[in-house]
PDB file of N, CA and C in Angstrom:
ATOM      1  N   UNK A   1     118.490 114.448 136.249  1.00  0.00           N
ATOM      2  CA  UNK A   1     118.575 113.105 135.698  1.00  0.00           C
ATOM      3  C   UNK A   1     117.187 112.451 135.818  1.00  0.00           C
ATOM      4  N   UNK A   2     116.326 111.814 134.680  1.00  0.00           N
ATOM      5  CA  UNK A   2     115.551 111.366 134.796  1.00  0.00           C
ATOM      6  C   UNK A   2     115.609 109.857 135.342  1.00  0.00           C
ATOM      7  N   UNK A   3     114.174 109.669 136.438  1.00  0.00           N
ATOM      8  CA  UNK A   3     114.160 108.527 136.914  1.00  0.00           C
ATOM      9  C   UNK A   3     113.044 107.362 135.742  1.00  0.00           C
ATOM     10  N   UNK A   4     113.167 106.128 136.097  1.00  0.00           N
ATOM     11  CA  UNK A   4     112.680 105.133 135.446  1.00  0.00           C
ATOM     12  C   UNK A   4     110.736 105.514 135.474  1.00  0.00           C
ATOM     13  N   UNK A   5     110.645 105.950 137.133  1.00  0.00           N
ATOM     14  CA  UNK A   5     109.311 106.808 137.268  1.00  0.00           C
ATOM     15  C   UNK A   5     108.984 107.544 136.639  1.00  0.00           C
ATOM     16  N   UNK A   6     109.698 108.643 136.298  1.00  0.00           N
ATOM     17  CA  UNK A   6     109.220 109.924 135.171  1.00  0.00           C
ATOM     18  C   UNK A   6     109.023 109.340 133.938  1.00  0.00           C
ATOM     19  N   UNK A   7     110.152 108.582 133.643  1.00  0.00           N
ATOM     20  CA  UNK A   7     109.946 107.845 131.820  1.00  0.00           C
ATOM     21  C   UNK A   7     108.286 107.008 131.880  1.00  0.00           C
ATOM     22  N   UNK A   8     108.164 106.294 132.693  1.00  0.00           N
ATOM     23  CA  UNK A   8     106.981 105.232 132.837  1.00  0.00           C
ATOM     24  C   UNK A   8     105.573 106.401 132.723  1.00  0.00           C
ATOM     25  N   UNK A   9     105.702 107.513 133.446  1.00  0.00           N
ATOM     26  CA  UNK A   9     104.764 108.124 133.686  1.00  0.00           C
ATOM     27  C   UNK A   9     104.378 109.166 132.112  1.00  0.00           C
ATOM     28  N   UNK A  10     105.158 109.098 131.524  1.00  0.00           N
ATOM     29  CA  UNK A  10     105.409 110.145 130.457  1.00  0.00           C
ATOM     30  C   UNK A  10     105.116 108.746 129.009  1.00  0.00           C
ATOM     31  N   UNK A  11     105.000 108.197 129.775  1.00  0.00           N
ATOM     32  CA  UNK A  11     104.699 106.987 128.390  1.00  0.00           C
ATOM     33  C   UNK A  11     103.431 106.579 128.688  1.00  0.00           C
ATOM     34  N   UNK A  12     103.047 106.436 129.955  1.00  0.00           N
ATOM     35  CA  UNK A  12     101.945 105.629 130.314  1.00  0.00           C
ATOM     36  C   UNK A  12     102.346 104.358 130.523  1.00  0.00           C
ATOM     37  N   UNK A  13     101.323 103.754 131.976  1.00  0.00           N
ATOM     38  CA  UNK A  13     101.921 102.823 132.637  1.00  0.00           C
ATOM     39  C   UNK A  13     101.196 101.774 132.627  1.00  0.00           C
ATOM     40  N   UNK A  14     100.192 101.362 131.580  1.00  0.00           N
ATOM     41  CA  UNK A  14      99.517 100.531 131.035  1.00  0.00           C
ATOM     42  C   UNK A  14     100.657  99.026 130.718  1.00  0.00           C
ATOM     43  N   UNK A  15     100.824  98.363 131.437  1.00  0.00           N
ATOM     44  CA  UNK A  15     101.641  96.774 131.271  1.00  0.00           C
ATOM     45  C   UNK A  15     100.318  95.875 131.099  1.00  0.00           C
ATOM     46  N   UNK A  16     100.548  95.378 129.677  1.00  0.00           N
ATOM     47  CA  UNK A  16      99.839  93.850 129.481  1.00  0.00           C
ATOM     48  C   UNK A  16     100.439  92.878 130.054  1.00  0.00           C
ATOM     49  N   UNK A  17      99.680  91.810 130.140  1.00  0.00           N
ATOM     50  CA  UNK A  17      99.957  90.721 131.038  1.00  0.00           C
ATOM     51  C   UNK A  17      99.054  89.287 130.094  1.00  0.00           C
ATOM     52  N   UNK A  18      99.659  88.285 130.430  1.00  0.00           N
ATOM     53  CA  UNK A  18      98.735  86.669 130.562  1.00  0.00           C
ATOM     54  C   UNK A  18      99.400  85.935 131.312  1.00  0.00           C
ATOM     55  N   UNK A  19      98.093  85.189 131.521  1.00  0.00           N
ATOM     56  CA  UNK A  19      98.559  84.016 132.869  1.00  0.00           C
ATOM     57  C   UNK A  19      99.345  82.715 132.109  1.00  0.00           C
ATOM     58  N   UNK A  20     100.030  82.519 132.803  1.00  0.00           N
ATOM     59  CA  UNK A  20     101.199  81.382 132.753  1.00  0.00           C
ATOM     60  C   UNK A  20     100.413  80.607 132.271  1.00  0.00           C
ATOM     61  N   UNK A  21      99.182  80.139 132.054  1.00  0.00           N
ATOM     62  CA  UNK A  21      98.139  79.006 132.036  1.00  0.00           C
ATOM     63  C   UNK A  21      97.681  79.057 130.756  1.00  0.00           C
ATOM     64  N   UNK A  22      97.913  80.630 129.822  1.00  0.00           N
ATOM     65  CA  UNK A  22      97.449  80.362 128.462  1.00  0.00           C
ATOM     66  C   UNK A  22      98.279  79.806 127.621  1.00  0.00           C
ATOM     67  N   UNK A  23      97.636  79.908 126.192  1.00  0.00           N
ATOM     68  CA  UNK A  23      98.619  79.271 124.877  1.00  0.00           C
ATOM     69  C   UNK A  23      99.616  80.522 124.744  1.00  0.00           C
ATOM     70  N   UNK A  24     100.625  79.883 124.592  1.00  0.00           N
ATOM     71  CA  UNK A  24     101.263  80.720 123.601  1.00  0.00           C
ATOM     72  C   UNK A  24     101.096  81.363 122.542  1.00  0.00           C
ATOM     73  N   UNK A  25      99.833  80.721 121.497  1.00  0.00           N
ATOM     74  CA  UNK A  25      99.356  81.602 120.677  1.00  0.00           C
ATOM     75  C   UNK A  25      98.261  82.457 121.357  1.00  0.00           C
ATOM     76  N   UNK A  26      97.624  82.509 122.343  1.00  0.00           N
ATOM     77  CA  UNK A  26      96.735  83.722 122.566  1.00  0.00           C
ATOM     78  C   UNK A  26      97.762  84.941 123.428  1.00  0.00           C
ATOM     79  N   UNK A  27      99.236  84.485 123.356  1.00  0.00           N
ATOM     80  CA  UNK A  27     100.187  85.457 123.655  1.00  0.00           C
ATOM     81  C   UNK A  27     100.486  86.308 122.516  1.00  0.00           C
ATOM     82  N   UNK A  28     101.028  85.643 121.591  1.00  0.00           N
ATOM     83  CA  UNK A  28     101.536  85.633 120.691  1.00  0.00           C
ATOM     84  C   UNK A  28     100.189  86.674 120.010  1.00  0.00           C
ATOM     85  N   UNK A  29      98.787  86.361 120.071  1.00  0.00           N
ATOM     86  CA  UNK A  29      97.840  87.178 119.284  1.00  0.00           C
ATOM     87  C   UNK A  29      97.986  88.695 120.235  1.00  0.00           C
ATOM     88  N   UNK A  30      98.055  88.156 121.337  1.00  0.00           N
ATOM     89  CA  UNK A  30      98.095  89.488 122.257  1.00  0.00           C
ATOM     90  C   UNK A  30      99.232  90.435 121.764  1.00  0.00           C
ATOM     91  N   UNK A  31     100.389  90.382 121.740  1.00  0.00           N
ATOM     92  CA  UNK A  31     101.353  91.037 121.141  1.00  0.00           C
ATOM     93  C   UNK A  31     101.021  91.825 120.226  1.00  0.00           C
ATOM     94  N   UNK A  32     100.236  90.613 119.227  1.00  0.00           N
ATOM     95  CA  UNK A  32     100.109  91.640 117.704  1.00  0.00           C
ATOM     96  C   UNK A  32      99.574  92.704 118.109  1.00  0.00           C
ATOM     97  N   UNK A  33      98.319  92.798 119.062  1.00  0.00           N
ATOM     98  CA  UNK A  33      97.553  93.469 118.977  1.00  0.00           C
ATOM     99  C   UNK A  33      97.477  94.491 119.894  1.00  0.00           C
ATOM    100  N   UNK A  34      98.311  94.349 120.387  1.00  0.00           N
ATOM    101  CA  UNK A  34      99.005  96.111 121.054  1.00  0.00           C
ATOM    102  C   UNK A  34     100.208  96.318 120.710  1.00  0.00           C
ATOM    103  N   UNK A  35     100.752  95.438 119.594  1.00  0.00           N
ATOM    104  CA  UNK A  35     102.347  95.998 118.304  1.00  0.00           C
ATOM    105  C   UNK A  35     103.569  96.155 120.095  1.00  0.00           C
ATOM    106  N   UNK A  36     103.501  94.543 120.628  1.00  0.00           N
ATOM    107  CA  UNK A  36     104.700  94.856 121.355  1.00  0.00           C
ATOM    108  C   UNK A  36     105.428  93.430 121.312  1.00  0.00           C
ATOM    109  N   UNK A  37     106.279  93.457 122.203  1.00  0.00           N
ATOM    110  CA  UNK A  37     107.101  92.021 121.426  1.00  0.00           C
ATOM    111  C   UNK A  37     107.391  90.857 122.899  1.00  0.00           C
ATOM    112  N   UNK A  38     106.896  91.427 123.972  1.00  0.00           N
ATOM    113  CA  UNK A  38     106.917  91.003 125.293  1.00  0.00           C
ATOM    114  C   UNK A  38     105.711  91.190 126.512  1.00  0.00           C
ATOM    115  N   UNK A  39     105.431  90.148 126.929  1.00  0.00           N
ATOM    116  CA  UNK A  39     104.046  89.667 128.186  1.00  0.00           C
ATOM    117  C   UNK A  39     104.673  89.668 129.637  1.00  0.00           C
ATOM    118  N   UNK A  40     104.119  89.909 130.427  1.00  0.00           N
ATOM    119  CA  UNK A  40     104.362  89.810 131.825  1.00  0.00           C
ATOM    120  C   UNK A  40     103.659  88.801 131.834  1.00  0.00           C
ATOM    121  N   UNK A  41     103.722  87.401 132.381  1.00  0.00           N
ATOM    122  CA  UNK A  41     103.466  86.274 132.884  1.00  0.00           C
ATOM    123  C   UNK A  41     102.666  86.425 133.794  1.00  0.00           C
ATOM    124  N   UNK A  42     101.786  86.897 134.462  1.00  0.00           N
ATOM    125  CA  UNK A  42     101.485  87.197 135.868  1.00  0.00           C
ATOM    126  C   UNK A  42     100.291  85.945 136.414  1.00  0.00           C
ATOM    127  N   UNK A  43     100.117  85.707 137.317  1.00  0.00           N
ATOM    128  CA  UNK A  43      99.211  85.165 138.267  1.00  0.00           C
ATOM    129  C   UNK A  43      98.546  86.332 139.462  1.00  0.00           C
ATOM    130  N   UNK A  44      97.409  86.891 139.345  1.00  0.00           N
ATOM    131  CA  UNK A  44      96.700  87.838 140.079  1.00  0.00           C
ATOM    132  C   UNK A  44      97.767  88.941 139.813  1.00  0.00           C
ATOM    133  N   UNK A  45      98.414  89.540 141.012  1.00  0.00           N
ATOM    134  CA  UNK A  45      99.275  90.768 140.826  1.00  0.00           C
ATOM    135  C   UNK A  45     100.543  90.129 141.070  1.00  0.00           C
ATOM    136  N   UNK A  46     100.748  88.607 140.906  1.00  0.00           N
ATOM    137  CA  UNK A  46     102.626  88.203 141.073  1.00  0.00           C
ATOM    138  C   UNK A  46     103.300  88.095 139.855  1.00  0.00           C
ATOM    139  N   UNK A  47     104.308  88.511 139.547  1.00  0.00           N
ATOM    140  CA  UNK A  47     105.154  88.395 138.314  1.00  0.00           C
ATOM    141  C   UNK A  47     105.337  86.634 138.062  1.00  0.00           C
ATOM    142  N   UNK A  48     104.832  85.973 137.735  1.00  0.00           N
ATOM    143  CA  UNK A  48     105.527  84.208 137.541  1.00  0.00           C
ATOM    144  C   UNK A  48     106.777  84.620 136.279  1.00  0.00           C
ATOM    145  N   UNK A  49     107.040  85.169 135.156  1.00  0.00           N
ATOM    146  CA  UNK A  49     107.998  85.464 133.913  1.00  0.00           C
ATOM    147  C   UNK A  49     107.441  86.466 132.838  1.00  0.00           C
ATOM    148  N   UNK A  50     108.432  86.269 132.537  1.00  0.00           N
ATOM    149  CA  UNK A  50     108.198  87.013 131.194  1.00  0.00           C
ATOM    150  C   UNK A  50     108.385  86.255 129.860  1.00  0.00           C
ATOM    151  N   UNK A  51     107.174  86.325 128.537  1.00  0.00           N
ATOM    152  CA  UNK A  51     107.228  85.779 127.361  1.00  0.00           C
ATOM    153  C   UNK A  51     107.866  87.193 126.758  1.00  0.00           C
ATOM    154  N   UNK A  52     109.078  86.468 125.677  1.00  0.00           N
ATOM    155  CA  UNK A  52     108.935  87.339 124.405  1.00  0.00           C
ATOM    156  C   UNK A  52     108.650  86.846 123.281  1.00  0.00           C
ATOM    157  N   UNK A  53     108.949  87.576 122.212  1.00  0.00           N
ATOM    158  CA  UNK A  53     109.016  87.191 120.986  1.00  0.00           C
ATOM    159  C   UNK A  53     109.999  86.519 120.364  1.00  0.00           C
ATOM    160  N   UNK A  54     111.546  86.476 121.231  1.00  0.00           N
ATOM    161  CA  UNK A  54     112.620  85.894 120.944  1.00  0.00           C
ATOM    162  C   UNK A  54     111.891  84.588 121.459  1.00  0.00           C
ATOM    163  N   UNK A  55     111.862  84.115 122.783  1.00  0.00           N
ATOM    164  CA  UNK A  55     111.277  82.790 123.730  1.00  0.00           C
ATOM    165  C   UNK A  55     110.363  82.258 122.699  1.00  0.00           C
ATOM    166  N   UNK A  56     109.676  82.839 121.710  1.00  0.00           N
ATOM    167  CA  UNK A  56     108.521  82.297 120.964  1.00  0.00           C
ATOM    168  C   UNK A  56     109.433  81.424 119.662  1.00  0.00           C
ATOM    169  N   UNK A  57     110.478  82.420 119.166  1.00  0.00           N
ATOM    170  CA  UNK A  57     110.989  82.040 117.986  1.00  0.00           C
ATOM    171  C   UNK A  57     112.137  80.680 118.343  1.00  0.00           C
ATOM    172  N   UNK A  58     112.642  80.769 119.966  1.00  0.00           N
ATOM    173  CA  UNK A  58     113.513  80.262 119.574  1.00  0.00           C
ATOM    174  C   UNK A  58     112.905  78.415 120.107  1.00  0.00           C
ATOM    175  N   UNK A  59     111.612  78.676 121.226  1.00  0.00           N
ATOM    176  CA  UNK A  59     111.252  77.532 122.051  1.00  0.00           C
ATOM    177  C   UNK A  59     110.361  76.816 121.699  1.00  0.00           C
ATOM    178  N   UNK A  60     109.381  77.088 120.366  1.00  0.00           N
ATOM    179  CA  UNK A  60     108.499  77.265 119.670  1.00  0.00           C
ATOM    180  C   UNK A  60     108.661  76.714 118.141  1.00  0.00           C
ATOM    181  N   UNK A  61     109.092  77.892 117.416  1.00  0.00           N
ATOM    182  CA  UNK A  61     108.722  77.683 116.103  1.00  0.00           C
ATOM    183  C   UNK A  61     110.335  76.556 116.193  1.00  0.00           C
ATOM    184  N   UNK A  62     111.419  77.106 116.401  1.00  0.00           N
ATOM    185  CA  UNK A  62     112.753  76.400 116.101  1.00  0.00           C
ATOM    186  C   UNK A  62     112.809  74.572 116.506  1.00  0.00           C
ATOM    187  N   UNK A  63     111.700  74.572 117.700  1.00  0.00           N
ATOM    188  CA  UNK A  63     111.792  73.024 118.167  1.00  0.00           C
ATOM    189  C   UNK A  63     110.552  72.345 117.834  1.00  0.00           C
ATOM    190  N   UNK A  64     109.972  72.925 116.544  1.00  0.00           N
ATOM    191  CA  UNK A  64     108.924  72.447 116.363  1.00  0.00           C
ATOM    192  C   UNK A  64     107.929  72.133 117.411  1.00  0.00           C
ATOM    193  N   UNK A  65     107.192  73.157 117.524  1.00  0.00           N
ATOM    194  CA  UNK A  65     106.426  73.167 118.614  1.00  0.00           C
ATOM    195  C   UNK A  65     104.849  73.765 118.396  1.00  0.00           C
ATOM    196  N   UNK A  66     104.111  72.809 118.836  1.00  0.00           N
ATOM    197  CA  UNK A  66     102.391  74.026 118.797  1.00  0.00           C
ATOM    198  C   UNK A  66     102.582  74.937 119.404  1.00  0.00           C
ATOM    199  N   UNK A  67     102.042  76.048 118.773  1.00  0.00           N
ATOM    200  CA  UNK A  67     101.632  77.366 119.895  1.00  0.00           C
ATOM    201  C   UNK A  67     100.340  77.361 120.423  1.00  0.00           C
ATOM    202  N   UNK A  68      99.747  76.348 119.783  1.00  0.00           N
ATOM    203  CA  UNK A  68      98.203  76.445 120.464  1.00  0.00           C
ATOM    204  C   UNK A  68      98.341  75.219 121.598  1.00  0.00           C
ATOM    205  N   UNK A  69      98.927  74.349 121.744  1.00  0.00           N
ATOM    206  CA  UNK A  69      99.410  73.495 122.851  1.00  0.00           C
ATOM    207  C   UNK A  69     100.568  73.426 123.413  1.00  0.00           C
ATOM    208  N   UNK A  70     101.059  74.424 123.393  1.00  0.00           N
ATOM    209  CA  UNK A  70     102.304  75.243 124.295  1.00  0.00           C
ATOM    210  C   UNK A  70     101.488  76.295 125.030  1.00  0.00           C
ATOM    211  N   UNK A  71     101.833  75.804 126.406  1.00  0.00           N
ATOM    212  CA  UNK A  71     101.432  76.986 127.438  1.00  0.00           C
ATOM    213  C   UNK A  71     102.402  77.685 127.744  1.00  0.00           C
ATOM    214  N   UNK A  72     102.269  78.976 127.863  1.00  0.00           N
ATOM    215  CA  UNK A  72     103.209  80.095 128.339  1.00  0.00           C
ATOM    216  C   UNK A  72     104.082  79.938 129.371  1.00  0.00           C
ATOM    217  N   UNK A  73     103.799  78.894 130.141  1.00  0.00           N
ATOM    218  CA  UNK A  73     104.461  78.801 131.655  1.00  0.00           C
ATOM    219  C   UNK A  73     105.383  77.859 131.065  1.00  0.00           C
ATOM    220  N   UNK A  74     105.619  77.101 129.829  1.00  0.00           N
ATOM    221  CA  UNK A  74     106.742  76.432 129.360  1.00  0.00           C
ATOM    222  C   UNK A  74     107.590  76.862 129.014  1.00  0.00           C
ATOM    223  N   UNK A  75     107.431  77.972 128.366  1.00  0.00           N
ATOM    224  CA  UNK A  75     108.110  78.482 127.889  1.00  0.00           C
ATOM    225  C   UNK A  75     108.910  79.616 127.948  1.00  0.00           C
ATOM    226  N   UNK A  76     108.144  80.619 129.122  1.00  0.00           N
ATOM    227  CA  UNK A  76     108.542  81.730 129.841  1.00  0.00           C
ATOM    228  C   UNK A  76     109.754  81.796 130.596  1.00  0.00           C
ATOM    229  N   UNK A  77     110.665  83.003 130.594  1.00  0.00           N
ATOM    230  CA  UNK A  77     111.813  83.409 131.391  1.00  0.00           C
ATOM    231  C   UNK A  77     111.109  83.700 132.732  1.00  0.00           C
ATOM    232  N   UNK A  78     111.837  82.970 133.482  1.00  0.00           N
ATOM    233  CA  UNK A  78     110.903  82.984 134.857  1.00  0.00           C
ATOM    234  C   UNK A  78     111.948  83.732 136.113  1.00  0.00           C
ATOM    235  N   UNK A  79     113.260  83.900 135.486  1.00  0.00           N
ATOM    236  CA  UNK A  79     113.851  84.876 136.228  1.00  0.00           C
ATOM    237  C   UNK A  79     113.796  86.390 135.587  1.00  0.00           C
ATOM    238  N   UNK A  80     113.159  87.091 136.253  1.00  0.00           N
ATOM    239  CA  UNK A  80     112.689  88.679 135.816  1.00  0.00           C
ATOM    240  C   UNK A  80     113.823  89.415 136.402  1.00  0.00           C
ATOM    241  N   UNK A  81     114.323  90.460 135.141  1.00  0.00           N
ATOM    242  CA  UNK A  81     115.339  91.646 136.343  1.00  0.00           C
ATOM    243  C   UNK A  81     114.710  92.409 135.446  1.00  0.00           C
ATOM    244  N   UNK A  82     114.283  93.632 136.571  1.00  0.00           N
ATOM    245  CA  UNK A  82     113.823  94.736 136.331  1.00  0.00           C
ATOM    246  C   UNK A  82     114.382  96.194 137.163  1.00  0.00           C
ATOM    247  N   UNK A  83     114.351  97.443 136.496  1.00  0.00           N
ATOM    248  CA  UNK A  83     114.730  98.548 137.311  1.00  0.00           C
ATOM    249  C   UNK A  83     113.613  99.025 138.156  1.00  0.00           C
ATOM    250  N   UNK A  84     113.589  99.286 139.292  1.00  0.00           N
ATOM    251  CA  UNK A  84     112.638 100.246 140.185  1.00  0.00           C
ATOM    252  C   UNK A  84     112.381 101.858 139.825  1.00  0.00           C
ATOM    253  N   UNK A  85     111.505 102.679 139.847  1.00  0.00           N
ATOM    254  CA  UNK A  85     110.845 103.315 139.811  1.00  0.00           C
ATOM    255  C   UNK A  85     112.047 104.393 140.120  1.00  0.00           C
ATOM    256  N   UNK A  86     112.487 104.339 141.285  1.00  0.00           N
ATOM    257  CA  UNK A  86     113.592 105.055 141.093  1.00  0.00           C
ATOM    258  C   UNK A  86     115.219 105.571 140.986  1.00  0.00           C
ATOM    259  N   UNK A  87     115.531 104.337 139.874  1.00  0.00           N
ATOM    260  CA  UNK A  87     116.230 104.115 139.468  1.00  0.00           C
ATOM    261  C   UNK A  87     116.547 104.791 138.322  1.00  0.00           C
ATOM    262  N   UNK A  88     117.969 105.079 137.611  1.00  0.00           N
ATOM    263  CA  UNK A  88     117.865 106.747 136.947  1.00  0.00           C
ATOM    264  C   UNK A  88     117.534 105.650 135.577  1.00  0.00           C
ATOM    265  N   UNK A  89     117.165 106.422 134.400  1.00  0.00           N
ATOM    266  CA  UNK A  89     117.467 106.035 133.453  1.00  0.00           C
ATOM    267  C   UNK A  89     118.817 105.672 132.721  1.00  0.00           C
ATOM    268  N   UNK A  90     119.722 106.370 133.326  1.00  0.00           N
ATOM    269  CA  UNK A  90     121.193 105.397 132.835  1.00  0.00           C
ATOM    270  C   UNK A  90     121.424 104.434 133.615  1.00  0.00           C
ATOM    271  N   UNK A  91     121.200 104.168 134.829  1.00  0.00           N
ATOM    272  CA  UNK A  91     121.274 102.958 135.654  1.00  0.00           C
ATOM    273  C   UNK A  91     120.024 102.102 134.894  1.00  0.00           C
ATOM    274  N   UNK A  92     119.273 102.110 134.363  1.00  0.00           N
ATOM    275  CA  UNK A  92     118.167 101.537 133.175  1.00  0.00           C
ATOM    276  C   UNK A  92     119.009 100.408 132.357  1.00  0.00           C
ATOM    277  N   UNK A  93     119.443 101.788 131.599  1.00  0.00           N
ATOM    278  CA  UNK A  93     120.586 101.521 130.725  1.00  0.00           C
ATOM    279  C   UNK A  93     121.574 100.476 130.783  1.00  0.00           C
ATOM    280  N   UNK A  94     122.227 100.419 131.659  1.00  0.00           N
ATOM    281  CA  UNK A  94     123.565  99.944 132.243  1.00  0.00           C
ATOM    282  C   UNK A  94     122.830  98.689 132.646  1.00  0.00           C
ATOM    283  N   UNK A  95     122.215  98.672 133.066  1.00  0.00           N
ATOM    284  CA  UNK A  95     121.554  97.054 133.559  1.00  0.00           C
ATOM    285  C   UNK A  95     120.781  96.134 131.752  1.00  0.00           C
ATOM    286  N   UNK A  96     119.798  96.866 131.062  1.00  0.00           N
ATOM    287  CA  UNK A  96     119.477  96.135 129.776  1.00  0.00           C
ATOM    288  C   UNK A  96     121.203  96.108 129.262  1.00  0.00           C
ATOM    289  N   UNK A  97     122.221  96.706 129.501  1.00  0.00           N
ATOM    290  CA  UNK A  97     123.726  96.332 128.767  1.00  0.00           C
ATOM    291  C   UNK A  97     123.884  95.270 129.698  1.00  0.00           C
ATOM    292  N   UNK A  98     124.498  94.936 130.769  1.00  0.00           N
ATOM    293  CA  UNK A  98     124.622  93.672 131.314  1.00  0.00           C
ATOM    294  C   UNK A  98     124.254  92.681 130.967  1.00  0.00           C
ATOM    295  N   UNK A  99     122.638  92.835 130.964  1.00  0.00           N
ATOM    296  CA  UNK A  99     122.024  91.659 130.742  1.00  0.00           C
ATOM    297  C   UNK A  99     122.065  90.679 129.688  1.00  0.00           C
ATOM    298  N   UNK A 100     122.525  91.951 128.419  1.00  0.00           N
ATOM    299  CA  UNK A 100     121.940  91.807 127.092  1.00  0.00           C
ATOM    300  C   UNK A 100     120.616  91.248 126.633  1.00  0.00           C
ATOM    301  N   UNK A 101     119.457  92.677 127.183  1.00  0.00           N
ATOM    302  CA  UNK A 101     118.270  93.018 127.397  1.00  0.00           C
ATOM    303  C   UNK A 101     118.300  93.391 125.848  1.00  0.00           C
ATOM    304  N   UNK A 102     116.888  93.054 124.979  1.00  0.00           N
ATOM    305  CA  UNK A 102     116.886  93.775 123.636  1.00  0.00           C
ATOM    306  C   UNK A 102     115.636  94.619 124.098  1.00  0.00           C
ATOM    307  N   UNK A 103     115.534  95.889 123.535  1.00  0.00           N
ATOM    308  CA  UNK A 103     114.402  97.132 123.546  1.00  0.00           C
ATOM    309  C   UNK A 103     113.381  97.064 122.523  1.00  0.00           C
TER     310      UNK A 103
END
């Protein structure tokens, strides 16, 4: 059974990040430009949330909002659940189903 470790390692473990402190649009440019749809929030090496692309569409464009004077820390999911390293990939699984995590 593969662990969450083997998958990470077999993909490469390269995680982008911005600080809670930027715009939302230099998130939002960041995305484009490694074609992904979600930021780790971080401050030095601490998780503060996570931006997505849903958080953008729905906190953002839907409430009429700047993205260039919207900071990320407004707008960010600031409760993170994540699987550990060795945690199987169906226990992965089973947790993005709970959550109703999108991939």
């Amino acid at each position: 059974m593969k662990t969450v470790g083997e998958l990470i390692k077999s993909k490469g473990a390269d995680v982008q990040s911005i600080s809670p402190d930027n715009s939302v649009y230099e998130a939002v440019q960041k995305m484009a430009e490694y074609g992904i749809g979600a930021l780790l929030a971080m401050e030095g090496e601490k998780v503060m949330g996570i931006l997505s692309e849903r958080d953008y569409a729905r906190k953002v464009i839907l409430q009429n909002r700047g993205s260039k004077t919207t900071k990320v820390s407004e707008i960010m999911t600031t409760n993170v659940n994540y699987a550990e390293p060795g945690h199987s990939v169906e226990q992965c699984m089973s947790l993005m189903t709970e959550k109703r995590f999108r991939h």
